[in-house]
N, C-alpha and C. Protein backbone atom coordinates (compact mmCIF):
# COMPACT_ATOMS: atom_id res chain seq x y z
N UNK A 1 0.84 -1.18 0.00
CA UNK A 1 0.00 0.00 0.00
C UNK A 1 0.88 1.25 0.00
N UNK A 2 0.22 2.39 -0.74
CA UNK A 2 1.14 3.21 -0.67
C UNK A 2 0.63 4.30 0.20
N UNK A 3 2.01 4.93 0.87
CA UNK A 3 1.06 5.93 1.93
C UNK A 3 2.38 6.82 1.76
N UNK A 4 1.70 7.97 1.95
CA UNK A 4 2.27 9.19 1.84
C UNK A 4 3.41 9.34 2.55
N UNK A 5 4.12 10.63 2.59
CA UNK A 5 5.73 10.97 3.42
C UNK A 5 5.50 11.08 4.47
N UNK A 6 4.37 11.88 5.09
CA UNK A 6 3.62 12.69 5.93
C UNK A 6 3.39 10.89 7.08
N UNK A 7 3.17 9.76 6.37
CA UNK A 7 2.71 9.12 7.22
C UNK A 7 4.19 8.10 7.13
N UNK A 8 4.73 8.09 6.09
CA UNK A 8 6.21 7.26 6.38
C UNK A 8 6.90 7.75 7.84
N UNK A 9 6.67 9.03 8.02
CA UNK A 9 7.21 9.90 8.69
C UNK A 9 6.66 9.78 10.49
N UNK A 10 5.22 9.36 10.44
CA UNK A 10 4.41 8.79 11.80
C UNK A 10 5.06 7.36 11.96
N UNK A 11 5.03 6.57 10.81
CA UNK A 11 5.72 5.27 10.97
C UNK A 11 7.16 4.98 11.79
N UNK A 12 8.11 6.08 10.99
CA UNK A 12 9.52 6.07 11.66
C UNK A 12 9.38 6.81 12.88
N UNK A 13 8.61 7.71 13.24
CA UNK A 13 8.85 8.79 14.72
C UNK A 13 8.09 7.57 15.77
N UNK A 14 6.87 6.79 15.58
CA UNK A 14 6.93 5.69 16.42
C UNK A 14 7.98 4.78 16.23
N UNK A 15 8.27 3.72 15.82
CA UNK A 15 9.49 2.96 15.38
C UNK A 15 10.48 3.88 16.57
N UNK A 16 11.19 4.69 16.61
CA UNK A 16 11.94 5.38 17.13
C UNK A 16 11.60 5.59 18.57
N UNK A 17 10.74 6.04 18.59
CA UNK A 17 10.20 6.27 20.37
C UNK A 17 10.01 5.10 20.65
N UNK A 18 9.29 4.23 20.32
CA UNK A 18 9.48 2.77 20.59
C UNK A 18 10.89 2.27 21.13
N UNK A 19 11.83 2.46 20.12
CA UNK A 19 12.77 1.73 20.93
C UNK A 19 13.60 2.69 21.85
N UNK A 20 12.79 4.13 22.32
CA UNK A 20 13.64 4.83 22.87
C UNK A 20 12.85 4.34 24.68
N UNK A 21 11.85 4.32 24.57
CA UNK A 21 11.13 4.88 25.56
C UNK A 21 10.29 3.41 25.71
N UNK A 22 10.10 2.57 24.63
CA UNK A 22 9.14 1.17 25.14
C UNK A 22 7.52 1.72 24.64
N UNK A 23 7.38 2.77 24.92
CA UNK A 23 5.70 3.34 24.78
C UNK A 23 5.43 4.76 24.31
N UNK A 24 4.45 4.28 23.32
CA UNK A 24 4.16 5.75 22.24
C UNK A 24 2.63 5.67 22.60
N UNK A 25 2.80 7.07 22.99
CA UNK A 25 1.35 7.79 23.02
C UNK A 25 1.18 8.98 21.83
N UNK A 26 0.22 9.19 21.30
CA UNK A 26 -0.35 10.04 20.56
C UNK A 26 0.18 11.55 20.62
N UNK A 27 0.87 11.81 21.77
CA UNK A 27 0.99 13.17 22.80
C UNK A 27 2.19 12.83 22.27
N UNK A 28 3.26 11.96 22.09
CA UNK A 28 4.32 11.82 22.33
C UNK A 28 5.16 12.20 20.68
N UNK A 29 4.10 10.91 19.91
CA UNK A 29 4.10 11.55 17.98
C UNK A 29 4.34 12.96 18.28
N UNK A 30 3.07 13.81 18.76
CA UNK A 30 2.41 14.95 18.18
C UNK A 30 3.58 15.48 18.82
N UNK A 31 4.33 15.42 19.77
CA UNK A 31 5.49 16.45 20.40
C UNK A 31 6.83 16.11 20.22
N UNK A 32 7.30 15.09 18.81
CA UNK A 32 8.28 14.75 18.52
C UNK A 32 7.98 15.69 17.04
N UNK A 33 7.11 15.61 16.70
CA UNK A 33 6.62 15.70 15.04
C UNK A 33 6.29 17.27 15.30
N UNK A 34 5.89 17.82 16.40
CA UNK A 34 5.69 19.32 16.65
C UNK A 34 4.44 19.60 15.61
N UNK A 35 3.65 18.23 15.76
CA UNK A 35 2.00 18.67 15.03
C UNK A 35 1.12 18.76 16.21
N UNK A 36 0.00 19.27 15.69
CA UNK A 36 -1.11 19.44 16.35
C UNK A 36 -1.65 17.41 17.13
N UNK A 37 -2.16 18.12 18.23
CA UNK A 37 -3.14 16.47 18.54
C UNK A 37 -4.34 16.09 17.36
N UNK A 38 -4.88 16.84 17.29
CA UNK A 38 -5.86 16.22 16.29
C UNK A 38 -5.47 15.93 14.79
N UNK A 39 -4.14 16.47 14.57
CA UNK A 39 -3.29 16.01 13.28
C UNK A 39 -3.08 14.89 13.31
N UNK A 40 -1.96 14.41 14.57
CA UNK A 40 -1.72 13.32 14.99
C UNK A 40 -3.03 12.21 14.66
N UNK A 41 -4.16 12.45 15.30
CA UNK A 41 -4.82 11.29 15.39
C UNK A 41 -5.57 11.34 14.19
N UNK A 42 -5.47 12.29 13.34
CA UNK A 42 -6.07 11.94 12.28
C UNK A 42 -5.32 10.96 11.08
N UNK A 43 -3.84 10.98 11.11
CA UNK A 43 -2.95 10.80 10.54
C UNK A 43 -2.97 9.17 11.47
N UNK A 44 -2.91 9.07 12.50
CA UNK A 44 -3.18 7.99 13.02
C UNK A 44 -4.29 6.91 12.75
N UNK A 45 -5.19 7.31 12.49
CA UNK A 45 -6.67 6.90 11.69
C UNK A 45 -6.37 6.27 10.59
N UNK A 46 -5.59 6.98 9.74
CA UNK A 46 -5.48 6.60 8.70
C UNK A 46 -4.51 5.21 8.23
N UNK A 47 -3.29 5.66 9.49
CA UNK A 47 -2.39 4.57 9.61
C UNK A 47 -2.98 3.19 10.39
N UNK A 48 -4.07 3.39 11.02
CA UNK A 48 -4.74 2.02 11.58
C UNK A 48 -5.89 1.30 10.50
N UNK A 49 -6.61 2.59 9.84
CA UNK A 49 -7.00 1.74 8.54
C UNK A 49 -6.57 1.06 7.45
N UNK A 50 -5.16 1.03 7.54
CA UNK A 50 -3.85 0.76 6.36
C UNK A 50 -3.80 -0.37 7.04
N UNK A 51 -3.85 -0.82 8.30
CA UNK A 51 -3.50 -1.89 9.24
C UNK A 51 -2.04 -1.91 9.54
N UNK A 52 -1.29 -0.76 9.57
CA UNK A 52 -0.19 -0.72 10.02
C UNK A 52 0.20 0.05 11.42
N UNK A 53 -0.94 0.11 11.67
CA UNK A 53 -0.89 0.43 13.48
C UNK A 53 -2.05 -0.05 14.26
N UNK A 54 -1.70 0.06 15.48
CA UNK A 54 -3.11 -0.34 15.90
C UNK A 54 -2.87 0.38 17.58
N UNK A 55 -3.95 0.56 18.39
CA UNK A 55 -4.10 1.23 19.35
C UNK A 55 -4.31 1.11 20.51
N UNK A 56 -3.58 0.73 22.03
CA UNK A 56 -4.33 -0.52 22.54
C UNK A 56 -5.10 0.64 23.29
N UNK A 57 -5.83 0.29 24.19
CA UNK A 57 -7.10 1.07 24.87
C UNK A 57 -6.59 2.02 26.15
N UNK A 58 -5.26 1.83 26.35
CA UNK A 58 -4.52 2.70 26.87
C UNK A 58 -3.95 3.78 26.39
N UNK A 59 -3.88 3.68 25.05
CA UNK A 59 -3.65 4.25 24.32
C UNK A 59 -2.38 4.62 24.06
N UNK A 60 -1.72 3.34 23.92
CA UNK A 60 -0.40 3.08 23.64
C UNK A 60 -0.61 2.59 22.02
N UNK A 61 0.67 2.76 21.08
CA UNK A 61 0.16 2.68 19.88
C UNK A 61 1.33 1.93 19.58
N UNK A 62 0.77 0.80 18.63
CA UNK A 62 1.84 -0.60 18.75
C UNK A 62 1.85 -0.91 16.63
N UNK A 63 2.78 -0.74 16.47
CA UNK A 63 3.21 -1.12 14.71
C UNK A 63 2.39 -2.42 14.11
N UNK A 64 1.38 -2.80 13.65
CA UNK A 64 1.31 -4.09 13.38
C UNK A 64 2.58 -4.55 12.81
N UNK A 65 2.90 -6.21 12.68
CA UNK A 65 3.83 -6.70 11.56
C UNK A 65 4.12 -5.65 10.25
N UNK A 66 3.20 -5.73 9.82
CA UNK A 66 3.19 -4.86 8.33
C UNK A 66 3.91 -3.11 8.30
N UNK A 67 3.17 -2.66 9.54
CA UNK A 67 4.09 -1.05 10.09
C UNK A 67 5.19 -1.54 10.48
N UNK A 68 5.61 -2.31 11.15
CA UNK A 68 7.19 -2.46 11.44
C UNK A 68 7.63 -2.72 10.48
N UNK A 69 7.37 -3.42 9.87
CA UNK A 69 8.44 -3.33 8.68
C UNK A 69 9.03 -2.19 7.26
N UNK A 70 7.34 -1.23 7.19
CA UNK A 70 7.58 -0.71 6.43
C UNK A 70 8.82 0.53 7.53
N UNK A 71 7.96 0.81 8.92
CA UNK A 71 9.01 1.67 9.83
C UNK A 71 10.22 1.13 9.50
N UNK A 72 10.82 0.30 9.57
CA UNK A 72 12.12 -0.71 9.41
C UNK A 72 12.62 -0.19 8.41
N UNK A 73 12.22 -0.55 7.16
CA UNK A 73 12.52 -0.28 5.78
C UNK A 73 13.04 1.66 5.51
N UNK A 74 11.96 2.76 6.20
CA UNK A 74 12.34 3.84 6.07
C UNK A 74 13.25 4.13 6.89
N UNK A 75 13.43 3.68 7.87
CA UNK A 75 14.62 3.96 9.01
C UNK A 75 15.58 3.32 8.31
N UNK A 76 15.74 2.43 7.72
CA UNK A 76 16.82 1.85 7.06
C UNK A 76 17.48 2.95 6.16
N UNK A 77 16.35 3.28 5.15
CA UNK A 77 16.74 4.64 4.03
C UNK A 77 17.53 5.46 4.39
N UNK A 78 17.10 6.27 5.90
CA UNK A 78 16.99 7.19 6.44
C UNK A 78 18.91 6.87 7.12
N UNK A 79 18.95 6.19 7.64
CA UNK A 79 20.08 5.75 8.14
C UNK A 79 21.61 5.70 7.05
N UNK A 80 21.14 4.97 6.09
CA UNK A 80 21.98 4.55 4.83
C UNK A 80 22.09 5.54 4.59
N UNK A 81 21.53 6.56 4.16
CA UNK A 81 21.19 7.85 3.31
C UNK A 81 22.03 8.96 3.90
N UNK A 82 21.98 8.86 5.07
CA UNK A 82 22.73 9.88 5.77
C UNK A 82 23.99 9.35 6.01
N UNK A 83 24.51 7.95 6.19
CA UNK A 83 25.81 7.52 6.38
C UNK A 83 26.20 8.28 4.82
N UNK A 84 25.63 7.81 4.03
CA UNK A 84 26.27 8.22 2.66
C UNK A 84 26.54 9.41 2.44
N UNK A 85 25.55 10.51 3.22
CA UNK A 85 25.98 12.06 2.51
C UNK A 85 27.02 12.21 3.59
N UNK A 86 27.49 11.79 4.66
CA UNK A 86 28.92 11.91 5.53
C UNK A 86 29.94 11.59 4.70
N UNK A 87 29.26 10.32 4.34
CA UNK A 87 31.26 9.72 4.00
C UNK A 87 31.44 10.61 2.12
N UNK A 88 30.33 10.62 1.77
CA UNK A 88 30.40 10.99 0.17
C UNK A 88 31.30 12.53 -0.05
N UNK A 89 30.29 13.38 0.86
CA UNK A 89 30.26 14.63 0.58
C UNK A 89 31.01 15.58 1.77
N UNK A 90 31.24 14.54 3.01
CA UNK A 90 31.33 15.38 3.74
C UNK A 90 30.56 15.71 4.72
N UNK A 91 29.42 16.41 4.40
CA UNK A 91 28.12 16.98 5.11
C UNK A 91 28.55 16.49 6.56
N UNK A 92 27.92 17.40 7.82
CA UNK A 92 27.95 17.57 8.71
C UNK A 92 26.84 16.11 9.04
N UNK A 93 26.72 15.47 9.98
CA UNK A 93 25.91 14.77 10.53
C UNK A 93 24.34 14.91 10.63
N UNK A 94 24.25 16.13 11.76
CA UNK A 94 22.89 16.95 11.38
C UNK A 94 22.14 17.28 10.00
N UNK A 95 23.07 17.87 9.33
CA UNK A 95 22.58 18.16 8.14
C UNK A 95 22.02 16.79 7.08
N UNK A 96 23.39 16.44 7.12
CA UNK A 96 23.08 14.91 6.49
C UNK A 96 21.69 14.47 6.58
N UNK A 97 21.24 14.23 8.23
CA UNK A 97 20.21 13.76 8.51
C UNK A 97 18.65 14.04 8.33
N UNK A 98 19.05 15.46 8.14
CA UNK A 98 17.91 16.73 7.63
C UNK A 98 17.45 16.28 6.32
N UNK A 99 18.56 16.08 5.27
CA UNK A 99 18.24 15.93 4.05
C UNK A 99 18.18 14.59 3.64
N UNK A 100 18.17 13.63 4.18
CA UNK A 100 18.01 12.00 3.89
C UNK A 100 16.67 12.09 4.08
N UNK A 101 16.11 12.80 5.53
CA UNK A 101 14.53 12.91 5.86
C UNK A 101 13.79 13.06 4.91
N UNK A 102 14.29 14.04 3.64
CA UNK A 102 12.93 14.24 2.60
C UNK A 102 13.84 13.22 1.71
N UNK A 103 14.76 13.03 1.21
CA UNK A 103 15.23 11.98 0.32
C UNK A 103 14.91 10.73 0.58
N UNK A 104 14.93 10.26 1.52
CA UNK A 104 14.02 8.78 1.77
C UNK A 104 12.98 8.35 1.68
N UNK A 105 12.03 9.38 1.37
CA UNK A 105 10.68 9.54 1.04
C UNK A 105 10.27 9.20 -0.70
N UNK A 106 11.50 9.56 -1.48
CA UNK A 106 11.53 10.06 -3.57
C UNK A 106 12.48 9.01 -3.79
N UNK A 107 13.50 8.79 -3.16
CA UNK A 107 14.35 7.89 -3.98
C UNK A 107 13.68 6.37 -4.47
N UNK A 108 14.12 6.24 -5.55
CA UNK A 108 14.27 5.35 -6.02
C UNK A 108 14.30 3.73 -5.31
N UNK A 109 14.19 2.25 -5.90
CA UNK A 109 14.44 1.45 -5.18
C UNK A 109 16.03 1.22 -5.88
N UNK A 110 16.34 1.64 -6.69
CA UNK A 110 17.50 0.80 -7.41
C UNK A 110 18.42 2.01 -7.50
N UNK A 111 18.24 3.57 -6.94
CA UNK A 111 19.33 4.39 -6.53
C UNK A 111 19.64 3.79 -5.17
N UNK A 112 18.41 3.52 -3.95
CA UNK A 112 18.87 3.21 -2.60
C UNK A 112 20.19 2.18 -2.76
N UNK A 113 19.55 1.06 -3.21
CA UNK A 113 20.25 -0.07 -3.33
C UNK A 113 21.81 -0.06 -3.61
N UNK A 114 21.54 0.88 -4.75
CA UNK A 114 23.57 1.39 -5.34
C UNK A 114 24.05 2.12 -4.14
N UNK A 115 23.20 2.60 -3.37
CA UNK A 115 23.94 3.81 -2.40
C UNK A 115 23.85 2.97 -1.24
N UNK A 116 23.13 1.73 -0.74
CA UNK A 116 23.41 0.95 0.11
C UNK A 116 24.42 0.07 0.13
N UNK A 117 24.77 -0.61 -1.14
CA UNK A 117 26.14 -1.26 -1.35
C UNK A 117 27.01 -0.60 -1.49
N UNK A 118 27.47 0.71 -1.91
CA UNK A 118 28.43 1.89 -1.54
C UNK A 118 28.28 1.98 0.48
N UNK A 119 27.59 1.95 0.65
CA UNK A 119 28.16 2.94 2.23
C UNK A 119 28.53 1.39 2.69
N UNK A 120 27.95 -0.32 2.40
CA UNK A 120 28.46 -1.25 3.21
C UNK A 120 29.78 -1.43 2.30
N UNK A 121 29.89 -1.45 1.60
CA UNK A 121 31.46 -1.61 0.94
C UNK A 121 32.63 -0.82 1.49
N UNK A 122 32.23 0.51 2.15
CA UNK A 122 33.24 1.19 3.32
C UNK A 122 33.19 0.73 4.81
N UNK A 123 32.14 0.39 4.92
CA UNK A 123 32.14 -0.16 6.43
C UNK A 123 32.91 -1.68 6.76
């Protein structure tokens, strides 16, 4: 299924608090992501009708199989992407990381891939 940047982007900021903290609340998205609450849960709505999240009644918000992986997959991008603009170009860390954020979203599957076997071929 295809889902927008806007929600690749809810996918990886849970994924992330997840393994920072164990538990994502709605409050927690909305104040990592610096959106509104009712953004959040609308954007959340959408990601539980995709079946890639789901909500438990505490209102802790848990990846199905299918969200973890796609979370997995963009954190992967996101990761690779920025090792690469360090070692390639230079770029500062921060920055790097700034600009992988919207590049991980457009690239390609078969640019990632060349730029994933480049950054493991230095490591």
């Amino acid at each position: 299924m295809k889902i927008h940047e806007s929600g690749e982007n809810y996918l990886e900021t849970i994924l992330l608090l997840r393994k920072k903290s164990g538990y994502v609340r709605a409050v927690d998205v909305a104040n990592q992501l610096k959106y509104s609450k009712p953004s959040v849960s609308r954007a959340l709505g959408i990601l539980k009708s995709a079946g890639l999240v789901s909500i438990e009644s505490s209102g802790n918000i848990l990846l199905t199989p299918a969200g973890e992986r796609r979370a997995a997959e963009i954190y992967e991008r996101h990761r690779v992407i920025t090792e690469f603009l360090v070692l390639t170009l230079g770029i500062s860390s921060d920055i790097a990381a700034e600009d992988a954020c919207r590049i991980e979203h457009i690239i390609s599957p078969d640019t990632f891939n060349r730029i994933r076997e480049y950054v493991e071929k230095r490591n």
